[in-house]
Protein backbone atom coordinates (compact mmCIF):
# COMPACT_ATOMS: atom_id res chain seq x y z
CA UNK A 1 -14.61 30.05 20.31
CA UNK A 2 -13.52 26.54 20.67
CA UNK A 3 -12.96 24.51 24.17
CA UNK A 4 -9.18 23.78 24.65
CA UNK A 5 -11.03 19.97 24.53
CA UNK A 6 -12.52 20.59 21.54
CA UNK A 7 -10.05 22.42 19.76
CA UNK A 8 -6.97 19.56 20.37
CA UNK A 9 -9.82 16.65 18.73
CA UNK A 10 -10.39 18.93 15.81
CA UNK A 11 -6.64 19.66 15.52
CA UNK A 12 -5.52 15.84 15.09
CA UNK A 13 -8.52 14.89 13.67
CA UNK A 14 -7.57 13.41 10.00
CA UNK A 15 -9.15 13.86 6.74
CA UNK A 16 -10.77 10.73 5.18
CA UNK A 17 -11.15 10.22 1.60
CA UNK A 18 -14.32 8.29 -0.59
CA UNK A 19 -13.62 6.58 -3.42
CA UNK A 20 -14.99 7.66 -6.72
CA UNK A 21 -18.40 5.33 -6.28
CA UNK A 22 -18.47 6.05 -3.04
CA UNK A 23 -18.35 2.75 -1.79
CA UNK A 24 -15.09 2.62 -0.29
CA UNK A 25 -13.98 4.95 2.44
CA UNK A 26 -10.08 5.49 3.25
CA UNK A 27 -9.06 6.25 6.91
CA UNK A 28 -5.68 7.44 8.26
CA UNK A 29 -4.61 4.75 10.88
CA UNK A 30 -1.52 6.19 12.13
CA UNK A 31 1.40 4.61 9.82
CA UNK A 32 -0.55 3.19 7.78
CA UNK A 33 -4.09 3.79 5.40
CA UNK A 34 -6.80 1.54 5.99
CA UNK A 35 -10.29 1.05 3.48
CA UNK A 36 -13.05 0.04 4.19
CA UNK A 37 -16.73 -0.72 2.29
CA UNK A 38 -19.12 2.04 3.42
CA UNK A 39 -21.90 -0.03 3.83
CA UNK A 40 -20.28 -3.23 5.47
CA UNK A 41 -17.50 -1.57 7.60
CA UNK A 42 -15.61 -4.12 6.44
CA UNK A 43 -11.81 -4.14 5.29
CA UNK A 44 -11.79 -3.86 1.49
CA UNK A 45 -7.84 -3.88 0.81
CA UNK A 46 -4.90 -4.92 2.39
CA UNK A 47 -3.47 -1.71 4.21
CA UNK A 48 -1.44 0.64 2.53
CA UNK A 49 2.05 0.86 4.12
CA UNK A 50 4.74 3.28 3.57
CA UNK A 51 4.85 5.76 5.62
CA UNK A 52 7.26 5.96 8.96
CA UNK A 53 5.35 8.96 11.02
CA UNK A 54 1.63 9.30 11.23
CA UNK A 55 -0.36 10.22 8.09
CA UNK A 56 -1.94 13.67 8.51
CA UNK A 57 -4.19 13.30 5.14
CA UNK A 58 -5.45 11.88 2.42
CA UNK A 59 -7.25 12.32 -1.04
CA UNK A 60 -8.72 10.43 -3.63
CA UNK A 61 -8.26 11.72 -7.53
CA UNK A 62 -10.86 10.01 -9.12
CA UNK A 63 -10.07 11.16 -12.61
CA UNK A 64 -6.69 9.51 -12.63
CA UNK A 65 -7.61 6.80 -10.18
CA UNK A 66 -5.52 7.94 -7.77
CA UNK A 67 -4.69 8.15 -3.84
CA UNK A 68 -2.35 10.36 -2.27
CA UNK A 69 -1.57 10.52 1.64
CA UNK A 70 0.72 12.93 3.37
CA UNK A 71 2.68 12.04 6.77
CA UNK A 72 4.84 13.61 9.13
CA UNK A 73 7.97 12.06 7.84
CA UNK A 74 7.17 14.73 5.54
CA UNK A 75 6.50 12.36 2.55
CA UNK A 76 3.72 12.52 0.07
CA UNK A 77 2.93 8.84 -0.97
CA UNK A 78 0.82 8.44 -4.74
CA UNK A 79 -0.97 4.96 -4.78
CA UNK A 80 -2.47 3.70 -8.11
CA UNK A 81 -4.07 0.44 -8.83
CA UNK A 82 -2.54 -2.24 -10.47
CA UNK A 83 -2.84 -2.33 -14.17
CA UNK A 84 -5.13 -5.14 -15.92
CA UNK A 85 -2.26 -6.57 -16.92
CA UNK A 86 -0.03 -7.11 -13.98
CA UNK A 87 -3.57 -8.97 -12.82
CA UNK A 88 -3.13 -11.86 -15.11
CA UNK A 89 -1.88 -15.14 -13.18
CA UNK A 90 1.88 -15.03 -13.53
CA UNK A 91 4.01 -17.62 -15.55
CA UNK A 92 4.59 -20.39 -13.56
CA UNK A 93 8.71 -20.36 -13.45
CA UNK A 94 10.60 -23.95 -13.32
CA UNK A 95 12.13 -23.81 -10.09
CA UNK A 96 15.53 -25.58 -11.22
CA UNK A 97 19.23 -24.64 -10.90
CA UNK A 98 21.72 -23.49 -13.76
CA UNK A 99 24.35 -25.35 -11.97
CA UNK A 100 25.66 -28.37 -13.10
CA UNK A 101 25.12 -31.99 -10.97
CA UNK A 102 28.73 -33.22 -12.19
CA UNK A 103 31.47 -33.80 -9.10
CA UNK A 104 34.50 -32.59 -9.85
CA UNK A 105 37.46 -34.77 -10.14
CA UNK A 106 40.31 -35.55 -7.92
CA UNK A 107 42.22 -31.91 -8.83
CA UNK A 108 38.69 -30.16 -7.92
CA UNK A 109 38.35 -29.58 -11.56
CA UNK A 110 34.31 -30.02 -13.29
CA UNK A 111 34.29 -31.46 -16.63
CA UNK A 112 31.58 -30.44 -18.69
């Protein structure tokens, strides 16, 4: 039988999950999921954000790629990767107005 010490750490204790190479490990962190490379302890993406009560687990599918977490604002979260193509530098966009530079004349009327 557990100690009432050891009983309340395993109950909040929360499940961790390994990506499929095993190189990256993902660790509830409250709100938010946190990874990390195994071997470096250091951060390998940006933290995954989404939840608004503490996550209670997570799992990695590494058939389809995929990470699900479960929190207490009872809310199951799927995170995929971004596809190739959404990876490709975006078109750079013209940052000019539509409108037109002409004053309007003395009745507040634009000619165009």
């Amino acid at each position: 039988m557990l100690s009432s010490s050891r009983r309340s750490s395993v109950m909040t204790s929360k499940k961790i999950s390994i990506s499929r190479n095993g190189k990256v490990v993902f660790v509830p962190c409250g709100t938010v999921l946190r990874s990390y490379h195994l071997l470096t302890g250091e951060e390998a993406m940006p933290p995954f954000t989404g939840h608004y009560e503490p996550i209670n687990c997570s799992i990695f599918h590494p058939a389809n790629e995929m990470l699900f977490t479960a929190a207490s604002d009872k809310q199951i979260l799927v995170w995929t990767p971004k596809s190739r193509s959404s990876q490709k530098e975006p078109e750079k966009i013209e940052d000019e107005d539509k409108w037109s530079d002409e004053e309007p004349d003395s009745t507040g009327v634009m000619n165009i």
